[in-house]
PDB file of N, CA and C in Angstrom:
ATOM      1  N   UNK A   1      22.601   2.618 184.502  1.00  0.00           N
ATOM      2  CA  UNK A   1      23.466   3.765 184.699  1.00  0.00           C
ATOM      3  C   UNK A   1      23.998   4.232 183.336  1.00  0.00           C
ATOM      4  N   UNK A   2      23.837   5.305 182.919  1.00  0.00           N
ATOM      5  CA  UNK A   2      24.593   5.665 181.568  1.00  0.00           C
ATOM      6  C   UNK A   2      25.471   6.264 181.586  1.00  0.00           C
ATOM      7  N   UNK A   3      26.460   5.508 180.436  1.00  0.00           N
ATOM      8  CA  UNK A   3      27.838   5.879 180.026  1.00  0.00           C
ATOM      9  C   UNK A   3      28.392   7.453 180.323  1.00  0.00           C
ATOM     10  N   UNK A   4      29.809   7.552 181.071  1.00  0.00           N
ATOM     11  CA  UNK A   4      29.939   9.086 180.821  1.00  0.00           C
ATOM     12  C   UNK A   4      30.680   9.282 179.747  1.00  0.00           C
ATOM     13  N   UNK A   5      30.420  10.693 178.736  1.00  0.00           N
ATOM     14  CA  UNK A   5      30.552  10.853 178.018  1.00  0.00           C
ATOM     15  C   UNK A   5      32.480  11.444 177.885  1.00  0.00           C
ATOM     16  N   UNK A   6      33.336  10.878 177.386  1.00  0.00           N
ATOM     17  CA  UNK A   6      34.621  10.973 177.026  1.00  0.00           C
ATOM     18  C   UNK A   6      35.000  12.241 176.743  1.00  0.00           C
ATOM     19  N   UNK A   7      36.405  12.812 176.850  1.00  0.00           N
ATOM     20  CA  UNK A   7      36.384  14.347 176.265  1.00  0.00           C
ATOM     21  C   UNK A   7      36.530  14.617 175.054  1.00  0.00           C
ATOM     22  N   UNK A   8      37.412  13.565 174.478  1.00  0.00           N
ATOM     23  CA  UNK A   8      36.937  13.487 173.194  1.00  0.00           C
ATOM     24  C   UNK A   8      35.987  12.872 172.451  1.00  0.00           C
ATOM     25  N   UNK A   9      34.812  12.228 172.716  1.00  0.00           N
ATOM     26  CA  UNK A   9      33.694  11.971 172.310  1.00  0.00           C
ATOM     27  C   UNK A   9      33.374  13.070 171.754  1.00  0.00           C
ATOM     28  N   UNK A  10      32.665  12.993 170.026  1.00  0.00           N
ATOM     29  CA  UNK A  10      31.882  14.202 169.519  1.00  0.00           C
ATOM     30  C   UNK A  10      30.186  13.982 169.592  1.00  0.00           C
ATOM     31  N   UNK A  11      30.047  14.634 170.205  1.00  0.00           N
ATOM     32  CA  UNK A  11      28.039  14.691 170.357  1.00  0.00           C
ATOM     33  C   UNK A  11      27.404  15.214 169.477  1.00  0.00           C
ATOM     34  N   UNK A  12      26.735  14.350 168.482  1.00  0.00           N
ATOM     35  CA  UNK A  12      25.967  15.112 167.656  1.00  0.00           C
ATOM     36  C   UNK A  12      24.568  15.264 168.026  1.00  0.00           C
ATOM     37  N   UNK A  13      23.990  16.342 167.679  1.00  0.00           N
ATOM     38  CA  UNK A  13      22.876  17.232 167.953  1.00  0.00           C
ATOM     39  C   UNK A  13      21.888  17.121 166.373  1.00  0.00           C
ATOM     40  N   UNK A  14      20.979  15.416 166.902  1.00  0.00           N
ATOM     41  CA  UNK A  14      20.461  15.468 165.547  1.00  0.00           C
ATOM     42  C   UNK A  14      19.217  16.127 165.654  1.00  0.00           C
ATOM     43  N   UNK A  15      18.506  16.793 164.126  1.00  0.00           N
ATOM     44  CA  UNK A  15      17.266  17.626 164.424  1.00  0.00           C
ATOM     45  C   UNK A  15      16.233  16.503 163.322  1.00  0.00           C
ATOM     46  N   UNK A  16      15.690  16.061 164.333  1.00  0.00           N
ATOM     47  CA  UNK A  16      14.759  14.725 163.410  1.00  0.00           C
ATOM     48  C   UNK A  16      13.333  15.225 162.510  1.00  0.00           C
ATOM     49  N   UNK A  17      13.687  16.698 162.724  1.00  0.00           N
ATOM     50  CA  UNK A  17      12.064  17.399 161.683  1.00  0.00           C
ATOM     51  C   UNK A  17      12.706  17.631 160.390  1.00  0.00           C
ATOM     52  N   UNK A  18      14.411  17.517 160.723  1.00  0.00           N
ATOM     53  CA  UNK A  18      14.615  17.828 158.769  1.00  0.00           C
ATOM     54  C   UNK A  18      14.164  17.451 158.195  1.00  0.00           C
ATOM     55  N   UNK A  19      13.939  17.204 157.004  1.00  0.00           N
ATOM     56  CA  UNK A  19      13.090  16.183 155.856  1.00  0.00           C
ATOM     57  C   UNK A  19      14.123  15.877 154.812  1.00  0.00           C
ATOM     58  N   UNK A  20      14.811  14.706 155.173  1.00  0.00           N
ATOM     59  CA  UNK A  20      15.548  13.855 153.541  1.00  0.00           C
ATOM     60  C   UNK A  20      15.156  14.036 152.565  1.00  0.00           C
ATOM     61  N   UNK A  21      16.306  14.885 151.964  1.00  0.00           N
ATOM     62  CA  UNK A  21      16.744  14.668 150.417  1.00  0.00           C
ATOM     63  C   UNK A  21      17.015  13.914 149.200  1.00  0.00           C
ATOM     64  N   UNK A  22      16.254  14.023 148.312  1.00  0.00           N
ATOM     65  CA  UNK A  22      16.984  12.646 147.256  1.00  0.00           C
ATOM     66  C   UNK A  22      17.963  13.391 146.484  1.00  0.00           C
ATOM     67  N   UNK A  23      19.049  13.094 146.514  1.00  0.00           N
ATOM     68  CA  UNK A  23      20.382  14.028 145.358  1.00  0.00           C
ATOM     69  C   UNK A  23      20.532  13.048 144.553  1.00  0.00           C
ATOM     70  N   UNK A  24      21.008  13.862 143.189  1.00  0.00           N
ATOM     71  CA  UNK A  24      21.337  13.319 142.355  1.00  0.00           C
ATOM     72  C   UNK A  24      22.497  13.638 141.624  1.00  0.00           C
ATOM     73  N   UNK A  25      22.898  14.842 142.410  1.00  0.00           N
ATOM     74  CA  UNK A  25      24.220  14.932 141.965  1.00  0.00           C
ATOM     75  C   UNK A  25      24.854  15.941 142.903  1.00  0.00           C
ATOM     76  N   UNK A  26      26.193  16.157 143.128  1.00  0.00           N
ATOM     77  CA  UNK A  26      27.143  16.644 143.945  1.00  0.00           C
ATOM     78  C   UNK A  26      28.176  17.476 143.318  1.00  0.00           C
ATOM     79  N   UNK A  27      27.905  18.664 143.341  1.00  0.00           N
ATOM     80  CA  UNK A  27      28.825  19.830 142.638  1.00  0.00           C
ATOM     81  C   UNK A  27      29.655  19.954 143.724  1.00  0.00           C
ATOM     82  N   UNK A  28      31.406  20.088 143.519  1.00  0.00           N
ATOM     83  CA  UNK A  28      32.312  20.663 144.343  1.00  0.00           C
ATOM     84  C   UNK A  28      33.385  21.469 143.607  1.00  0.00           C
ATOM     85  N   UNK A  29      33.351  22.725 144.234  1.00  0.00           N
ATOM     86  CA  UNK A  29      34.243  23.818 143.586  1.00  0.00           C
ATOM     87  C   UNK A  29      34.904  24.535 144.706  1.00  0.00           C
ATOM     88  N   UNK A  30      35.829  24.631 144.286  1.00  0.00           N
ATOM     89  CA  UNK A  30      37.681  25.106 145.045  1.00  0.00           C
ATOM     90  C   UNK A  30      37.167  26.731 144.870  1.00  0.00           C
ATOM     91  N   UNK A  31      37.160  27.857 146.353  1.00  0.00           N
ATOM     92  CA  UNK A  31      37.500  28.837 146.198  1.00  0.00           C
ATOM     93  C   UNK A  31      38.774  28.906 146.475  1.00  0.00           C
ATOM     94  N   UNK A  32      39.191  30.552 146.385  1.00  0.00           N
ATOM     95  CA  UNK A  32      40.519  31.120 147.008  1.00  0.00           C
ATOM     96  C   UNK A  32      40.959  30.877 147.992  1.00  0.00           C
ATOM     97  N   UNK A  33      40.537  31.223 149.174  1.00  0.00           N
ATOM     98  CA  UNK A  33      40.581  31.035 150.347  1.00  0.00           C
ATOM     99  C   UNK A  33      40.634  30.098 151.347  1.00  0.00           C
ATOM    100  N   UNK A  34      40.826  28.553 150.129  1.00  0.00           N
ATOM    101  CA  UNK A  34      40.997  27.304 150.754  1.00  0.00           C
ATOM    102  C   UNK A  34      39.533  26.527 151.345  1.00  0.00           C
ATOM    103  N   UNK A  35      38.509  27.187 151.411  1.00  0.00           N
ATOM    104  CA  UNK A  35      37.432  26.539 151.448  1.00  0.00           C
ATOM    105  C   UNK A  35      36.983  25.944 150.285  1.00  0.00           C
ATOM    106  N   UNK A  36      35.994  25.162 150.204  1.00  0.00           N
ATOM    107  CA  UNK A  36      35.321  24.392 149.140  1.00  0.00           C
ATOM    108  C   UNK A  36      33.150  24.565 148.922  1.00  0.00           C
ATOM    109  N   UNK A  37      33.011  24.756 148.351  1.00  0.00           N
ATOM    110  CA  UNK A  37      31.477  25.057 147.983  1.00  0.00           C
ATOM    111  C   UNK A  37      31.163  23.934 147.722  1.00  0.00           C
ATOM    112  N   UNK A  38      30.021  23.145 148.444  1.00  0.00           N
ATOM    113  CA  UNK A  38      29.121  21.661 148.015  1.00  0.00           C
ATOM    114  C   UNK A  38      27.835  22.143 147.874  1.00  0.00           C
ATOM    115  N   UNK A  39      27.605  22.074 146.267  1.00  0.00           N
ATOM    116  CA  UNK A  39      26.101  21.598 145.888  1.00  0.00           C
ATOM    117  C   UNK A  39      25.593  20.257 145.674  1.00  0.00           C
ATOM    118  N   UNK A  40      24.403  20.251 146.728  1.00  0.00           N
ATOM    119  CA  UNK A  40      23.918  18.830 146.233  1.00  0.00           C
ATOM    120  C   UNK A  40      22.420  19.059 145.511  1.00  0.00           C
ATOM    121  N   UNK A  41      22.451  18.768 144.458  1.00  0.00           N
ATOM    122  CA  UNK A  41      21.748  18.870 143.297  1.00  0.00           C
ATOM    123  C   UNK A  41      20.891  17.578 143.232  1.00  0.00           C
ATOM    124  N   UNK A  42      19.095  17.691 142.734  1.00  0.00           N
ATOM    125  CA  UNK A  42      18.408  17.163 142.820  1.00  0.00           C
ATOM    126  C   UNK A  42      17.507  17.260 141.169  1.00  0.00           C
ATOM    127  N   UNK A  43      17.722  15.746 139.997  1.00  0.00           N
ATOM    128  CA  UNK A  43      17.521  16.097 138.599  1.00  0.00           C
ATOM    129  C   UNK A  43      15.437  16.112 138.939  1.00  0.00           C
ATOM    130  N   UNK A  44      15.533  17.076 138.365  1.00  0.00           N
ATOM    131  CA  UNK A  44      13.629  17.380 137.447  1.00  0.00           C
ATOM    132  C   UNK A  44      13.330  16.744 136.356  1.00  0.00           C
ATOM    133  N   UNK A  45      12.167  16.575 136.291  1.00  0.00           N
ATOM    134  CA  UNK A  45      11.738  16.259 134.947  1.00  0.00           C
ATOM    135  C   UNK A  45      11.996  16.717 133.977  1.00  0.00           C
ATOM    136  N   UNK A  46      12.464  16.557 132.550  1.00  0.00           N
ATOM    137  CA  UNK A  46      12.573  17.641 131.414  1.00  0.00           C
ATOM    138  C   UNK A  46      11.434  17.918 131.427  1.00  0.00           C
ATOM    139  N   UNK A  47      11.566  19.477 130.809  1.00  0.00           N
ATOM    140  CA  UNK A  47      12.844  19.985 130.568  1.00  0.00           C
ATOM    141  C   UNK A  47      13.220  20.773 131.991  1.00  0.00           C
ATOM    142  N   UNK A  48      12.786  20.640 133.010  1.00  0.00           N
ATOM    143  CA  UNK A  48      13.202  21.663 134.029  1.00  0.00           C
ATOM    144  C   UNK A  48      14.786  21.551 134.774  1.00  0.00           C
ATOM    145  N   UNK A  49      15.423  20.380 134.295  1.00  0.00           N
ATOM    146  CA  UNK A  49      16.708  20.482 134.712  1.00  0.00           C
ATOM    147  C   UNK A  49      17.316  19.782 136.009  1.00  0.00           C
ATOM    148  N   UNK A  50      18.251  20.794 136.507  1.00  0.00           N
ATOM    149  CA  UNK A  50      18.219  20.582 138.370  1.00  0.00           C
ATOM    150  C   UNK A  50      18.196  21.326 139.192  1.00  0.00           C
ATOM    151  N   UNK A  51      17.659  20.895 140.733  1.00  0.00           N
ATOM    152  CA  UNK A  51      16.957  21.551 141.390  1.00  0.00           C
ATOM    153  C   UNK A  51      18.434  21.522 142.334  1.00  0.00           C
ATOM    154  N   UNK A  52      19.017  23.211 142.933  1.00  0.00           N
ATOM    155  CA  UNK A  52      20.062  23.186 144.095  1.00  0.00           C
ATOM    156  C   UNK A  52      19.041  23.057 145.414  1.00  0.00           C
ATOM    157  N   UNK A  53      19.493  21.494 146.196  1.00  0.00           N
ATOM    158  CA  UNK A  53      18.754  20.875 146.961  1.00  0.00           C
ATOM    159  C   UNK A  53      19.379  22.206 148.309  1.00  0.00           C
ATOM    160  N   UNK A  54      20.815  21.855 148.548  1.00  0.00           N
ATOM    161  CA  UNK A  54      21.939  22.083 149.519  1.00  0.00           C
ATOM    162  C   UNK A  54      23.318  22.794 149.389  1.00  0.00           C
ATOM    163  N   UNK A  55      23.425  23.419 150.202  1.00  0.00           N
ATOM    164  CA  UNK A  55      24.753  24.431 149.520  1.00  0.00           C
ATOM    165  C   UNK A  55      25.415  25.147 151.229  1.00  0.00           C
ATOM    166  N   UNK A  56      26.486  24.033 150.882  1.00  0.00           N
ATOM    167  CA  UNK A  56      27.464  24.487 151.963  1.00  0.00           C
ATOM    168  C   UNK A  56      28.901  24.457 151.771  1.00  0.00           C
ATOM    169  N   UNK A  57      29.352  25.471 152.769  1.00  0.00           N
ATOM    170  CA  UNK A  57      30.983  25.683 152.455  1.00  0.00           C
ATOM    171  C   UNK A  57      31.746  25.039 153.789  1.00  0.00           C
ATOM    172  N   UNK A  58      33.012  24.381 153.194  1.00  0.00           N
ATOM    173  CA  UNK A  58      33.347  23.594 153.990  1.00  0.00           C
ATOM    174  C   UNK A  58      35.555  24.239 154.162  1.00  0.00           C
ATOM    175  N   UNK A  59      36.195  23.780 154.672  1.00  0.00           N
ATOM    176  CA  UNK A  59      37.185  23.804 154.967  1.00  0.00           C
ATOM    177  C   UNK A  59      37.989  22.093 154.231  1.00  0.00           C
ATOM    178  N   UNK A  60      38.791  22.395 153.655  1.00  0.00           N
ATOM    179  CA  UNK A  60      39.314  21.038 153.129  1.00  0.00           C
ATOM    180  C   UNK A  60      39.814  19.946 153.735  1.00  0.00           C
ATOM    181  N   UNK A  61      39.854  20.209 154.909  1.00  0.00           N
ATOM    182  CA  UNK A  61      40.141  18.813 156.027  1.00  0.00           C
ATOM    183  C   UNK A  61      38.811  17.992 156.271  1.00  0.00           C
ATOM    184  N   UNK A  62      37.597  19.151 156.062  1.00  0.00           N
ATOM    185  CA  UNK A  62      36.689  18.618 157.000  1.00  0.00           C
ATOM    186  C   UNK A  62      35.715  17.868 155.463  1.00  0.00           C
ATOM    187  N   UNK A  63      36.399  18.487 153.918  1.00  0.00           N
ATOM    188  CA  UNK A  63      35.644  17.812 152.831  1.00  0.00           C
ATOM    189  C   UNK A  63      36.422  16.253 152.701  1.00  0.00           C
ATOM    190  N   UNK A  64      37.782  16.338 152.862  1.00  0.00           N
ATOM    191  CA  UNK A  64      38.706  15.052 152.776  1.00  0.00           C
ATOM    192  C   UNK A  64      37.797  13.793 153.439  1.00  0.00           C
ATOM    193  N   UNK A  65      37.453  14.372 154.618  1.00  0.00           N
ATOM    194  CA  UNK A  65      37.055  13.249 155.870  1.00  0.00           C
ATOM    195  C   UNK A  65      35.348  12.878 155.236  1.00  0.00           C
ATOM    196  N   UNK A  66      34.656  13.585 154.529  1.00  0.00           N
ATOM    197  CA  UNK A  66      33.142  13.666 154.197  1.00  0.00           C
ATOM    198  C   UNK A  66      33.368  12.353 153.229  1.00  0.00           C
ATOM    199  N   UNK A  67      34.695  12.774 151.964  1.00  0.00           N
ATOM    200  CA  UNK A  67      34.691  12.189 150.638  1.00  0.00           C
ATOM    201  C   UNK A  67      35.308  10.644 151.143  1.00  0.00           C
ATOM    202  N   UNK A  68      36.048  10.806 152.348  1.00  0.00           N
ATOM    203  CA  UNK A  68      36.780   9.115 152.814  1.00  0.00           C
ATOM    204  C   UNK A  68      35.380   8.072 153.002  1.00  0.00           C
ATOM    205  N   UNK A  69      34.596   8.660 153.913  1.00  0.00           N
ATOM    206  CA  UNK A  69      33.496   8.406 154.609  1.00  0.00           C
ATOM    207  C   UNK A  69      32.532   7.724 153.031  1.00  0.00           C
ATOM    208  N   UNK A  70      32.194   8.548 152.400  1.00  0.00           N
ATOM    209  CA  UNK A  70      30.950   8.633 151.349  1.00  0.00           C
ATOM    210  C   UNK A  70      31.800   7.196 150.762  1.00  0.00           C
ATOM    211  N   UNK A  71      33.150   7.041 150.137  1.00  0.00           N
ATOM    212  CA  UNK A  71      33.685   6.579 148.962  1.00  0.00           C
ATOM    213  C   UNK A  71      34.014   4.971 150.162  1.00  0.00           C
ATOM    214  N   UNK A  72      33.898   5.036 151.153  1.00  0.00           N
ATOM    215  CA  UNK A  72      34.665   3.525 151.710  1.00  0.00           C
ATOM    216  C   UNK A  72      32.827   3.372 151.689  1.00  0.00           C
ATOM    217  N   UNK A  73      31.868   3.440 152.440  1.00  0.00           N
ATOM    218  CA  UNK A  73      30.403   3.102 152.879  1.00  0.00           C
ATOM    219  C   UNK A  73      29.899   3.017 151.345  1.00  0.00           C
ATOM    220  N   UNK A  74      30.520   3.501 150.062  1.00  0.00           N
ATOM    221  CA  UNK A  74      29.781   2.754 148.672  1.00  0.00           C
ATOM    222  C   UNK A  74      30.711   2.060 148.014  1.00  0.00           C
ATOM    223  N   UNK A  75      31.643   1.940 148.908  1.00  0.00           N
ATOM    224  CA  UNK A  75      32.761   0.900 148.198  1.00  0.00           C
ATOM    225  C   UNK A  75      33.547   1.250 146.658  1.00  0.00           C
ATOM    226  N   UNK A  76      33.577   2.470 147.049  1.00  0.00           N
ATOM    227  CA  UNK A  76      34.044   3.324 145.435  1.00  0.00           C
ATOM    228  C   UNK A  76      35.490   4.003 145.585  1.00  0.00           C
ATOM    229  N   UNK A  77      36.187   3.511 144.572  1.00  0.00           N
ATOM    230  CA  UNK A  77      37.625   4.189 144.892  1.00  0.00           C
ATOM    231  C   UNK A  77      37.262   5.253 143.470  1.00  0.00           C
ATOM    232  N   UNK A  78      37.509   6.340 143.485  1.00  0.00           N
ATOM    233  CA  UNK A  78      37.919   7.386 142.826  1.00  0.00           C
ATOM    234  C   UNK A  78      38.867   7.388 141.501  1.00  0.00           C
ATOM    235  N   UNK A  79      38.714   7.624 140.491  1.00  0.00           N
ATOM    236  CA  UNK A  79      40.054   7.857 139.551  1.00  0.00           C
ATOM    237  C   UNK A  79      40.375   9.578 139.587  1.00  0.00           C
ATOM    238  N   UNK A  80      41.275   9.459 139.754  1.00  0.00           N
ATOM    239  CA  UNK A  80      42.204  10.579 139.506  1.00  0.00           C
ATOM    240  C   UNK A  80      42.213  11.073 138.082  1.00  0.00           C
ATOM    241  N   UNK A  81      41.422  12.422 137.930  1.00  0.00           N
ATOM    242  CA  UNK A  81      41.489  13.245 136.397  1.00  0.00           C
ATOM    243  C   UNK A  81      41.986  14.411 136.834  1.00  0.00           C
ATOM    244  N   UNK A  82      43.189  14.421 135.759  1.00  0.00           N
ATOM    245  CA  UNK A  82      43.995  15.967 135.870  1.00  0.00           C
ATOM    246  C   UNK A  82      43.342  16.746 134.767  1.00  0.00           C
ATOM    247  N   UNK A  83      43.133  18.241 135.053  1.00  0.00           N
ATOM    248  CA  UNK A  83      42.336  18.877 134.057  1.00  0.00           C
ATOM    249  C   UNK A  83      43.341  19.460 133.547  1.00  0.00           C
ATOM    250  N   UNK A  84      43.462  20.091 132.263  1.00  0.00           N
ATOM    251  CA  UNK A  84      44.277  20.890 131.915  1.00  0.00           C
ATOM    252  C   UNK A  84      43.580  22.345 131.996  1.00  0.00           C
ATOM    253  N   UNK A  85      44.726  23.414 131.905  1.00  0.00           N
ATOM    254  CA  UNK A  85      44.562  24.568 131.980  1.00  0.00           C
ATOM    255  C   UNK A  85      43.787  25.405 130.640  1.00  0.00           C
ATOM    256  N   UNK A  86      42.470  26.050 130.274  1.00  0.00           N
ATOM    257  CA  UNK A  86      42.479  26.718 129.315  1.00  0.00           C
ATOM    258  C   UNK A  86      43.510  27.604 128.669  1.00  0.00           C
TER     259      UNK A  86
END
């Protein structure tokens, strides 16, 4: 008999023809409007550079919960760099 599904249970809807990415690096930049822009960047051979694998915009609750997730599953705590202003 299978489980019924809870109301708050979230169902994800996986699509198994995507094809995995290798990244090699993770651009994140702050617009106006409180959203956030994620590039995930993939390095080339020199001299060709890097390749923008992925590019999505997110809401800052929903990047907080991505960066908790990524940084506890590689066991990486973060340092805190304040930039200064030009």
């Amino acid at each position: 008999m299978a489980e019924r599904q809870t109301k708050n249970e979230l169902k994800i809807l996986a699509d198994t023809s995507l094809p995995t990415l290798f990244i090699d690096n993770l651009v994140i930049t702050s617009r106006g409007d409180g959203m956030f822009l994620i590039r995930f960047l993939a390095a080339l051979p020199a001299p060709e550079g890097l390749k923008e694998e992925v590019r999505m915009v997110v809401p800052r609750d929903s990047l907080e919960k991505m960066l908790d997730v990524m940084c506890n599953h590689a066991k990486y705590s973060p340092k805190i760099v304040e930039r200064k202003a030009n």
